[in-house]
PDB file of N, CA and C in Angstrom:
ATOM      1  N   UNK A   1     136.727  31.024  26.254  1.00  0.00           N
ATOM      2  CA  UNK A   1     135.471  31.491  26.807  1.00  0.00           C
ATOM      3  C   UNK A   1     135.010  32.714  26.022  1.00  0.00           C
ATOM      4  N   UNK A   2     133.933  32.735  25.704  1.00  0.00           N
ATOM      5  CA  UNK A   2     133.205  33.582  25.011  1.00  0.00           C
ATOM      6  C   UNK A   2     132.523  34.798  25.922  1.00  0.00           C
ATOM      7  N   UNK A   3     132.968  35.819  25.685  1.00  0.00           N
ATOM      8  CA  UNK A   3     132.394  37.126  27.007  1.00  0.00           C
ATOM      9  C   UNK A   3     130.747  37.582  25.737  1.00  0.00           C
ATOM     10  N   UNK A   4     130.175  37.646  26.663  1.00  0.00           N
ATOM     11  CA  UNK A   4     128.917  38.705  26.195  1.00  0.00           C
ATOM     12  C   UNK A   4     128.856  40.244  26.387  1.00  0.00           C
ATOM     13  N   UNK A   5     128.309  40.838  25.432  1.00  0.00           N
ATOM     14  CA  UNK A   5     128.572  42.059  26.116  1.00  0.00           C
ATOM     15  C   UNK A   5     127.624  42.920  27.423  1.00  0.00           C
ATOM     16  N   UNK A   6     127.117  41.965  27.690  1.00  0.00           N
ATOM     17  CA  UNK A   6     126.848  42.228  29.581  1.00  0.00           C
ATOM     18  C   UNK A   6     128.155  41.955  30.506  1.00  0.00           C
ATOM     19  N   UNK A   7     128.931  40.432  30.062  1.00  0.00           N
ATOM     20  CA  UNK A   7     130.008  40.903  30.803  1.00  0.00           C
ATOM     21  C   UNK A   7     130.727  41.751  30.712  1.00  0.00           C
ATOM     22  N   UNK A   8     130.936  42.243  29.339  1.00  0.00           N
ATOM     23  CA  UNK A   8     132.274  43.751  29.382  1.00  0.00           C
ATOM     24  C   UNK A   8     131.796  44.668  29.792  1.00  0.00           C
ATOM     25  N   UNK A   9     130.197  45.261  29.578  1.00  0.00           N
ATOM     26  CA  UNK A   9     129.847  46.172  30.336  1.00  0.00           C
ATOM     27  C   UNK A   9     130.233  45.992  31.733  1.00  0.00           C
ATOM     28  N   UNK A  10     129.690  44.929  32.935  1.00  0.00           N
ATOM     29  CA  UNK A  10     129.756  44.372  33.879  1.00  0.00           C
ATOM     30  C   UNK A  10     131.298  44.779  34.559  1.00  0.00           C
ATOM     31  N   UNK A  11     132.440  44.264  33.433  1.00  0.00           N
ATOM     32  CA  UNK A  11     133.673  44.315  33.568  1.00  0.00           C
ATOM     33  C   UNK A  11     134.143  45.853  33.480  1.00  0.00           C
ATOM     34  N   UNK A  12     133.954  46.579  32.943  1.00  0.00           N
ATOM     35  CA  UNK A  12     134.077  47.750  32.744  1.00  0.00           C
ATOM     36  C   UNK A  12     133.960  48.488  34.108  1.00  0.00           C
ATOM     37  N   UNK A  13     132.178  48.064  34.160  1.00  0.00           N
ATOM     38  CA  UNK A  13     131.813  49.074  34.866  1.00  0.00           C
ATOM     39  C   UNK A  13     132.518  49.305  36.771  1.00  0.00           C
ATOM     40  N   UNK A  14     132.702  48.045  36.957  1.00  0.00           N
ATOM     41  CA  UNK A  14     133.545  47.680  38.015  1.00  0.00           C
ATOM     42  C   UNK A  14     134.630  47.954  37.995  1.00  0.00           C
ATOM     43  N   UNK A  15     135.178  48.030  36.953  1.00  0.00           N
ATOM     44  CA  UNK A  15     137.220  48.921  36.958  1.00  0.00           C
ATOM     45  C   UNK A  15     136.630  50.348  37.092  1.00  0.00           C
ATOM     46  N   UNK A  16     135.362  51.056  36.438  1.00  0.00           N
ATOM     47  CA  UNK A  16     135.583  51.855  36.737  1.00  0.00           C
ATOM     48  C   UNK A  16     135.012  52.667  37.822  1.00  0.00           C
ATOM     49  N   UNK A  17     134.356  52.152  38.951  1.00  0.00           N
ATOM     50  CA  UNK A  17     133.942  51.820  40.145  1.00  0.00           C
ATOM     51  C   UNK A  17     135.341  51.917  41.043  1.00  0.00           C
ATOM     52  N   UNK A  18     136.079  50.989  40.289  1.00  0.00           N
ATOM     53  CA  UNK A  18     137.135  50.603  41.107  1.00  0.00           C
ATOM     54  C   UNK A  18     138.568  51.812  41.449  1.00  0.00           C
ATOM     55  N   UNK A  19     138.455  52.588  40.076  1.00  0.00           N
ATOM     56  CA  UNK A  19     139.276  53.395  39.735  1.00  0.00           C
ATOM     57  C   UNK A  19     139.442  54.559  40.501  1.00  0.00           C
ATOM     58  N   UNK A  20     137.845  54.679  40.609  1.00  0.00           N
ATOM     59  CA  UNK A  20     137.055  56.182  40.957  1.00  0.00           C
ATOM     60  C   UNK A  20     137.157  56.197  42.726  1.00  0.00           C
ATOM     61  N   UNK A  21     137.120  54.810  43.099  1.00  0.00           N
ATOM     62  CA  UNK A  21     137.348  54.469  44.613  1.00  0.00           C
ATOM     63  C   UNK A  21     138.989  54.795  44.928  1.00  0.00           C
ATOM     64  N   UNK A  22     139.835  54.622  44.037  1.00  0.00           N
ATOM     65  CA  UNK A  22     141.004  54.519  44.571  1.00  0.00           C
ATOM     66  C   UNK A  22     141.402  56.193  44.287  1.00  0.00           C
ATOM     67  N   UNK A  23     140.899  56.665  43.373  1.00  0.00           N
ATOM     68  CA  UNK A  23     141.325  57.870  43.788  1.00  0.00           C
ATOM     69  C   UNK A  23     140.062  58.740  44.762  1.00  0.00           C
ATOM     70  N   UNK A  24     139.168  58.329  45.134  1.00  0.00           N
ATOM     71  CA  UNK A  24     138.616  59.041  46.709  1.00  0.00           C
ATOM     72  C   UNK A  24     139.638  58.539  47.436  1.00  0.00           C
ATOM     73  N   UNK A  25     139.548  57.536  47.519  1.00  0.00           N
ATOM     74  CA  UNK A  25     140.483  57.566  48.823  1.00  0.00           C
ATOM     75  C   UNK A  25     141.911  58.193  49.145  1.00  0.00           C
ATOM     76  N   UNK A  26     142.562  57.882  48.447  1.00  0.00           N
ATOM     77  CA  UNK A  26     143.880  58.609  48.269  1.00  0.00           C
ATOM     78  C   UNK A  26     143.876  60.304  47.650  1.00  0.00           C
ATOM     79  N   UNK A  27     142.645  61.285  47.655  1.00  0.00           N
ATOM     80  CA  UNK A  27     142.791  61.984  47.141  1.00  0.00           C
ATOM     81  C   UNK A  27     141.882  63.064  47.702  1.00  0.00           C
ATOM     82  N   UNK A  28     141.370  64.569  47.661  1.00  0.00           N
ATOM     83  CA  UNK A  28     140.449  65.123  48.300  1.00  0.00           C
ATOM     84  C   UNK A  28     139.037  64.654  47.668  1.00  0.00           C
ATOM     85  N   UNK A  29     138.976  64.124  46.550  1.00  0.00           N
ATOM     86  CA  UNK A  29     137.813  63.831  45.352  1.00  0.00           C
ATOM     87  C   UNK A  29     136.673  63.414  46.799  1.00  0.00           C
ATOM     88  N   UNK A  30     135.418  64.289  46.593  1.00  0.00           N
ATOM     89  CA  UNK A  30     134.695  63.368  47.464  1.00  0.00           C
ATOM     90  C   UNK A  30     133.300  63.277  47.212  1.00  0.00           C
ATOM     91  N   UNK A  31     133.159  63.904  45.976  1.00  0.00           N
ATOM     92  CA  UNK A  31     132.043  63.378  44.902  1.00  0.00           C
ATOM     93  C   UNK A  31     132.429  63.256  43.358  1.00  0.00           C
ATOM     94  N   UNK A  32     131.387  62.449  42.868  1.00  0.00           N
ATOM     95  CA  UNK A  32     131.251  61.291  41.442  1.00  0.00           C
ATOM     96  C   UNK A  32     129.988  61.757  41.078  1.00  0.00           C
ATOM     97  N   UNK A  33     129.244  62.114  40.022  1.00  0.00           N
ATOM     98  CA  UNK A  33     128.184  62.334  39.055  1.00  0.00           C
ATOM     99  C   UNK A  33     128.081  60.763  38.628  1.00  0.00           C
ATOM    100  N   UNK A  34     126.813  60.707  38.100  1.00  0.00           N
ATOM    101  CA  UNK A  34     126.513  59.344  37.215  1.00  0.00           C
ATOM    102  C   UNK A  34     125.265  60.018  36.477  1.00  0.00           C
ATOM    103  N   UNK A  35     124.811  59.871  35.768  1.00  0.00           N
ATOM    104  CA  UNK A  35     123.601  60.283  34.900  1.00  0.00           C
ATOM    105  C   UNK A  35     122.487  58.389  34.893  1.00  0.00           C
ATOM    106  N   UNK A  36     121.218  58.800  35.073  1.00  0.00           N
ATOM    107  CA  UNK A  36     120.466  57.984  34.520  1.00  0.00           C
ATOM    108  C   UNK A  36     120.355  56.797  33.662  1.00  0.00           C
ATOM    109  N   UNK A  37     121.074  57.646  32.283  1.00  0.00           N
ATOM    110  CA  UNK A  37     121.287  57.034  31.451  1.00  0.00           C
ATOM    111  C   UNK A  37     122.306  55.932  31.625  1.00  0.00           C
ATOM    112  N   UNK A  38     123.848  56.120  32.480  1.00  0.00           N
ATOM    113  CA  UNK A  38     124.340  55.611  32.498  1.00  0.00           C
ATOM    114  C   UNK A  38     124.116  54.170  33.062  1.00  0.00           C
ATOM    115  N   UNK A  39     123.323  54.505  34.537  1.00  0.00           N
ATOM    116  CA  UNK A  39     122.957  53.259  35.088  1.00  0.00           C
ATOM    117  C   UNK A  39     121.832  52.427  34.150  1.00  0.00           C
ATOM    118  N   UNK A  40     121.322  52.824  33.183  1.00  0.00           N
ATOM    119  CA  UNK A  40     120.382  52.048  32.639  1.00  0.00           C
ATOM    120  C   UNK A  40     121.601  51.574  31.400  1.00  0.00           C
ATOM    121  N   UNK A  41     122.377  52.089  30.885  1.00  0.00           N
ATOM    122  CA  UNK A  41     123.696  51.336  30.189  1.00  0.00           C
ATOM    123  C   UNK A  41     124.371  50.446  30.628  1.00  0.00           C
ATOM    124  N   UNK A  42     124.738  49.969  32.142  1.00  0.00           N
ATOM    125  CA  UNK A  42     125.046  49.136  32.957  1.00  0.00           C
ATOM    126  C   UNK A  42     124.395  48.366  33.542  1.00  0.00           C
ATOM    127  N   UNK A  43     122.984  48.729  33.750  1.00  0.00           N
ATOM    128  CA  UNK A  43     122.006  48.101  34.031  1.00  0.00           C
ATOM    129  C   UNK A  43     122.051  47.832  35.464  1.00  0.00           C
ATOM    130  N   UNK A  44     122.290  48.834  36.000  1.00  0.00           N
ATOM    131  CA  UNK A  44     122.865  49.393  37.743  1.00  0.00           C
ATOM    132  C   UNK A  44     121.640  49.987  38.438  1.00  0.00           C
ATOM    133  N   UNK A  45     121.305  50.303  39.452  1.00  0.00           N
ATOM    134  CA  UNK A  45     120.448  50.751  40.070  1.00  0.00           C
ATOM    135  C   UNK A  45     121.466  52.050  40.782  1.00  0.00           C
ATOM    136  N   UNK A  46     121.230  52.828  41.645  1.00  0.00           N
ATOM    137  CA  UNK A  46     122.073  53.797  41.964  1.00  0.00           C
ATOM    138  C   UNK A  46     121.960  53.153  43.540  1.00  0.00           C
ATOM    139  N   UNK A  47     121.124  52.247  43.819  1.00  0.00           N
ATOM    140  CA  UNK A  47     121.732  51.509  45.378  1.00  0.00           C
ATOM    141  C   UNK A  47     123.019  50.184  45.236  1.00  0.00           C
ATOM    142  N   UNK A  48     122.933  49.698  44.080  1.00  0.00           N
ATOM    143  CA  UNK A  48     123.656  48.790  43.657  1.00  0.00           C
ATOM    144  C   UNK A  48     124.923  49.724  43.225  1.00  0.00           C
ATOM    145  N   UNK A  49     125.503  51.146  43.129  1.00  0.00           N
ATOM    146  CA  UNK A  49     126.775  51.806  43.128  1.00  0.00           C
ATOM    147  C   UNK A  49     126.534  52.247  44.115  1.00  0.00           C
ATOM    148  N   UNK A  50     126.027  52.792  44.775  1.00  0.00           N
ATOM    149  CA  UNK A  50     126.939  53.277  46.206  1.00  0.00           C
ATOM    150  C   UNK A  50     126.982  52.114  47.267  1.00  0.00           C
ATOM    151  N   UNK A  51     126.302  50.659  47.002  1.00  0.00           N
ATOM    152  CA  UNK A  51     127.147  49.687  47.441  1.00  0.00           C
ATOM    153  C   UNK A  51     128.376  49.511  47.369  1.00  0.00           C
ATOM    154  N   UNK A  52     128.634  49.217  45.691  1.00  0.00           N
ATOM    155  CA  UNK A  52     129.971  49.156  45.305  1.00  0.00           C
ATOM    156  C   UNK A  52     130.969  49.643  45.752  1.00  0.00           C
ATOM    157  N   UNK A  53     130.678  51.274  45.811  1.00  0.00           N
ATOM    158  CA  UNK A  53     131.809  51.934  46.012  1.00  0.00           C
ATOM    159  C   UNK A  53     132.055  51.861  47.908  1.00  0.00           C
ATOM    160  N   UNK A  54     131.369  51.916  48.412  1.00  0.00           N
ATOM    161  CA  UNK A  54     131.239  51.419  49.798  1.00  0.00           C
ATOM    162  C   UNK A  54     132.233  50.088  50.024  1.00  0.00           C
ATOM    163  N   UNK A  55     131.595  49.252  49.217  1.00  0.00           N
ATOM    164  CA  UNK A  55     132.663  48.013  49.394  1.00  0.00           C
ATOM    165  C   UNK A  55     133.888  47.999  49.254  1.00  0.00           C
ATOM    166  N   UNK A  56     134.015  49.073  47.871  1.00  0.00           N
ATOM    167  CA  UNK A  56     135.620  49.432  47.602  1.00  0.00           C
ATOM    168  C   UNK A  56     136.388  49.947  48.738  1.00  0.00           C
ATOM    169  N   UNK A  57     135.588  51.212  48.605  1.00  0.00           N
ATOM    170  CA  UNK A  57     136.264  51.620  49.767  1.00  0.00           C
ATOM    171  C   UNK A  57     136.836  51.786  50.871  1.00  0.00           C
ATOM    172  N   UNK A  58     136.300  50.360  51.804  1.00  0.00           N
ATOM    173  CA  UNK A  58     135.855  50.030  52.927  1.00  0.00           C
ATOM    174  C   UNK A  58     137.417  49.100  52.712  1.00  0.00           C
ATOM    175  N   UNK A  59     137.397  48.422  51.569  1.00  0.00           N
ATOM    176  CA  UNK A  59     138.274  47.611  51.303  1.00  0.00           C
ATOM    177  C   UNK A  59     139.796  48.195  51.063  1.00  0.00           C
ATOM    178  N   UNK A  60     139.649  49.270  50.300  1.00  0.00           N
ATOM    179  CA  UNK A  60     140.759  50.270  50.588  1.00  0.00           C
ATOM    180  C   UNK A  60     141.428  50.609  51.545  1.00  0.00           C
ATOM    181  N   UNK A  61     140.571  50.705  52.685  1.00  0.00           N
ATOM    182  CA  UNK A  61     141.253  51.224  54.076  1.00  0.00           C
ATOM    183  C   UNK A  61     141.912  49.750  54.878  1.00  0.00           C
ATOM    184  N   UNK A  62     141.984  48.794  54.508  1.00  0.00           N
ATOM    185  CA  UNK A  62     142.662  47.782  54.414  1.00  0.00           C
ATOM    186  C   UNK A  62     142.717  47.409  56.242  1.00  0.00           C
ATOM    187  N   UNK A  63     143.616  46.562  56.573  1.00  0.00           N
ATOM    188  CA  UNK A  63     143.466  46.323  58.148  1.00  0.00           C
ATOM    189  C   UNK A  63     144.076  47.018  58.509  1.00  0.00           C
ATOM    190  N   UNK A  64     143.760  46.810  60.201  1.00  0.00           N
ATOM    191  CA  UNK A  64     144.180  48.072  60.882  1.00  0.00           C
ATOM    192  C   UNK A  64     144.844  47.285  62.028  1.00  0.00           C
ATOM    193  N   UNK A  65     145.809  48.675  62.365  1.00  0.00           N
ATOM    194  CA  UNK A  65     147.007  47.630  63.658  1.00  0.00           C
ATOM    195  C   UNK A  65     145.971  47.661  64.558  1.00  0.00           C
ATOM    196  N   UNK A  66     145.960  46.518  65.759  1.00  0.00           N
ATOM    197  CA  UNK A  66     145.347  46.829  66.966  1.00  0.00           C
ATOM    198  C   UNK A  66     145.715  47.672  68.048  1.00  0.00           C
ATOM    199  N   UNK A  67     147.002  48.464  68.042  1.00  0.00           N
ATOM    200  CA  UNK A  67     147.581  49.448  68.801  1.00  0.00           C
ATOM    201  C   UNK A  67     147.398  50.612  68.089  1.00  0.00           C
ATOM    202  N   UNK A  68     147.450  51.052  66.599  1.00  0.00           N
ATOM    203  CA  UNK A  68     146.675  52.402  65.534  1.00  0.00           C
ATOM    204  C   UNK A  68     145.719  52.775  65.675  1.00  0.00           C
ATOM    205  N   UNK A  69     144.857  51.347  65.533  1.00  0.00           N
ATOM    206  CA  UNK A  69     143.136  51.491  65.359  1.00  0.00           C
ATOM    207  C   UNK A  69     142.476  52.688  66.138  1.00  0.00           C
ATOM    208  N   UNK A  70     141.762  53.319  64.754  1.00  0.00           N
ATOM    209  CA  UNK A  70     141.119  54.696  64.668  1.00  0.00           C
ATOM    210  C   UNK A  70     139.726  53.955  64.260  1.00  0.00           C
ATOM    211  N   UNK A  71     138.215  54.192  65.064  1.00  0.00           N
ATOM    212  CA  UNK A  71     137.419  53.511  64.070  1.00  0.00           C
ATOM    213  C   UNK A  71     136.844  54.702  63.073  1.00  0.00           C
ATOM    214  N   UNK A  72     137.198  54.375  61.694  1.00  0.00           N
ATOM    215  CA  UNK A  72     136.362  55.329  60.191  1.00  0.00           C
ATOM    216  C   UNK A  72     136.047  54.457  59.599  1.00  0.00           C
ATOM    217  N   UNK A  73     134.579  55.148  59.372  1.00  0.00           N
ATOM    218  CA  UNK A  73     134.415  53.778  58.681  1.00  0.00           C
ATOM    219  C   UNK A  73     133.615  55.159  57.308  1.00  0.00           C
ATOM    220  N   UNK A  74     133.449  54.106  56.057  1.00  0.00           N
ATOM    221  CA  UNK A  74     133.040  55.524  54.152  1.00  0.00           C
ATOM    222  C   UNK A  74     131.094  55.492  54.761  1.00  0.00           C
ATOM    223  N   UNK A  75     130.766  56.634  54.829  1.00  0.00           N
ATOM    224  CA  UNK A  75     129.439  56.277  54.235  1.00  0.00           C
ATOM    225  C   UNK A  75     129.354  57.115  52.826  1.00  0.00           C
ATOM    226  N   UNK A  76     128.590  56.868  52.025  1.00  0.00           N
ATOM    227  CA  UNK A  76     128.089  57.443  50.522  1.00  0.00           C
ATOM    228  C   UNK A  76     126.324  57.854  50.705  1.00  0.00           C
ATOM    229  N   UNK A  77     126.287  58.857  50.268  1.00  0.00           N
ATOM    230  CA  UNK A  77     125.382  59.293  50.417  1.00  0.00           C
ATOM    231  C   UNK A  77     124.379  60.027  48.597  1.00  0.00           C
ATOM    232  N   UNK A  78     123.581  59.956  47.885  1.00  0.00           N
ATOM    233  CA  UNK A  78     122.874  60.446  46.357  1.00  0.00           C
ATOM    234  C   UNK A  78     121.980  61.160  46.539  1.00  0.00           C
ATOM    235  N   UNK A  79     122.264  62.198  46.113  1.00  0.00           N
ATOM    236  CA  UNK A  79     120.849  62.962  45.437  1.00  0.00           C
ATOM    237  C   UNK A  79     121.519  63.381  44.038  1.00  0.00           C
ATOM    238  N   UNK A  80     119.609  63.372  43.717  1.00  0.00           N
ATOM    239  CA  UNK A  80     119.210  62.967  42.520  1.00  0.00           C
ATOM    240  C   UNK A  80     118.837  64.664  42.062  1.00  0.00           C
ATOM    241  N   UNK A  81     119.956  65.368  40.728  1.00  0.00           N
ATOM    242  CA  UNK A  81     118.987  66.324  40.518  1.00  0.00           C
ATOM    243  C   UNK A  81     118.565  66.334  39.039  1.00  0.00           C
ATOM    244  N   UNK A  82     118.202  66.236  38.661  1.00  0.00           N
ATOM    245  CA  UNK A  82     117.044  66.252  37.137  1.00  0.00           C
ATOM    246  C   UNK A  82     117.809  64.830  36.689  1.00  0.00           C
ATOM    247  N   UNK A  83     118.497  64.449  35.719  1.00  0.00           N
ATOM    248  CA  UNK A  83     118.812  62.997  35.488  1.00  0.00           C
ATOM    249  C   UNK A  83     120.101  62.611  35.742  1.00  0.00           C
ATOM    250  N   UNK A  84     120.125  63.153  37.073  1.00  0.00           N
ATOM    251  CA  UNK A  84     121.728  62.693  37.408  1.00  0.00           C
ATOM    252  C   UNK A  84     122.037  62.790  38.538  1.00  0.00           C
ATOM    253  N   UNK A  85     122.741  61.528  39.214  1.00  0.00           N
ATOM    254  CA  UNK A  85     122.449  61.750  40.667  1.00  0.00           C
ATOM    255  C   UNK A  85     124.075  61.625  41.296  1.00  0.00           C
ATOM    256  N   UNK A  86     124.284  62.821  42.183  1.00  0.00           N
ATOM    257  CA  UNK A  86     125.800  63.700  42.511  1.00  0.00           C
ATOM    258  C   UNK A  86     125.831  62.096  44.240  1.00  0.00           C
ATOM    259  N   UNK A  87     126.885  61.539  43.943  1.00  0.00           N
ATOM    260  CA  UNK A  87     127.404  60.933  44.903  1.00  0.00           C
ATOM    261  C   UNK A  87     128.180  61.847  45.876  1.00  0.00           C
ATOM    262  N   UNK A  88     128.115  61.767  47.097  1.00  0.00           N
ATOM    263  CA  UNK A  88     129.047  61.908  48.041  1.00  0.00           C
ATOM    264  C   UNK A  88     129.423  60.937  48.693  1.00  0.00           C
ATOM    265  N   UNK A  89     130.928  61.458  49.122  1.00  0.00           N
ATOM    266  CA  UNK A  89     131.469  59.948  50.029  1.00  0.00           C
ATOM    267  C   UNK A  89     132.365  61.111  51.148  1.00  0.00           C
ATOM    268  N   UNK A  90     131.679  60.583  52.362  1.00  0.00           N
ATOM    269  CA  UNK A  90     132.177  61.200  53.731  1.00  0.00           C
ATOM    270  C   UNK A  90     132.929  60.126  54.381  1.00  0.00           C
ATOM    271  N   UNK A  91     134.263  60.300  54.567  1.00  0.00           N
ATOM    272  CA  UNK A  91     135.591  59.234  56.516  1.00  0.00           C
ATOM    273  C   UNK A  91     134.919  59.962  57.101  1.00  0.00           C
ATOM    274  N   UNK A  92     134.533  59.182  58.221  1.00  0.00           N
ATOM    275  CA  UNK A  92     133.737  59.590  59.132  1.00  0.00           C
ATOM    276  C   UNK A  92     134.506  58.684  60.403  1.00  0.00           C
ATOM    277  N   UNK A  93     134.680  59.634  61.603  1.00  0.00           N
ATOM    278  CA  UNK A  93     134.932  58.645  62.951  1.00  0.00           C
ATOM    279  C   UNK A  93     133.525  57.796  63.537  1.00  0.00           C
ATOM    280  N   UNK A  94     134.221  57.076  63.913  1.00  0.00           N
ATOM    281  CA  UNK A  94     133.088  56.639  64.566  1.00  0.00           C
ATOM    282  C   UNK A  94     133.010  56.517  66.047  1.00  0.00           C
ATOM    283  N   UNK A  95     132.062  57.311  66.425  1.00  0.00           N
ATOM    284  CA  UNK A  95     132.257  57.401  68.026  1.00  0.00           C
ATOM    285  C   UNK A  95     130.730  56.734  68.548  1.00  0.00           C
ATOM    286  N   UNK A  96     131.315  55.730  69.664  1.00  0.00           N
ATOM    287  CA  UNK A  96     130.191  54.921  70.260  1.00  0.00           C
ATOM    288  C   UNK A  96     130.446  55.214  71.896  1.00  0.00           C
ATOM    289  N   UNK A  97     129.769  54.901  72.625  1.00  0.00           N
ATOM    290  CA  UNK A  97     129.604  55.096  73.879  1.00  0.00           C
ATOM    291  C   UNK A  97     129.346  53.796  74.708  1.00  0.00           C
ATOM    292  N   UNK A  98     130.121  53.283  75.847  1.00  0.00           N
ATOM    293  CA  UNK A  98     129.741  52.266  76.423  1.00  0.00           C
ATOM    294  C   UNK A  98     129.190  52.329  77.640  1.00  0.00           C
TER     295      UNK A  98
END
């Protein structure tokens, strides 16, 4: 099979999505920079990464016992300052009311 280089970008850019997720989670890290440029090198939108990393993350926290269960669930949150937009990623409880 012949890769293009949209897929290695593609491939890339997702390990390193993937990378950057595993150490938030396991780590205090709780913001990521990206520049402009970059997402137009990947050809990413900046709602299409803090999906990603959402998904990762979400996926990270893996299942939960039904006698443990804490509900946290990642939100990610961007702002944008001159060509580069500072990710945050907040565990957050989640408290509902019945």
């Amino acid at each position: 099979m012949n890769y293009t280089s949209e897929d290695i970008k593609c491939e890339e850019f997702l390990t390193k999505c993937y990378e950057l997720s595993d150490k938030i989670a396991t780590t205090n890290t709780r913001s990521v920079t990206i520049t402009t440029c970059q997402l137009q090198f990947y050809g990413k939108t900046i709602t299409d990464v803090m999906q990603m990393f959402k998904s990762f993350l979400t996926t990270m926290d893996g299942p939960t016992d039904a006698e443990d269960y804490v509900p946290f669930t990642w939100h990610v949150y961007a702002n944008k300052v001159g060509d580069k937009y500072q990710l945050k990623f907040i565990h957050r409880l989640v408290i509902t009311t019945n």
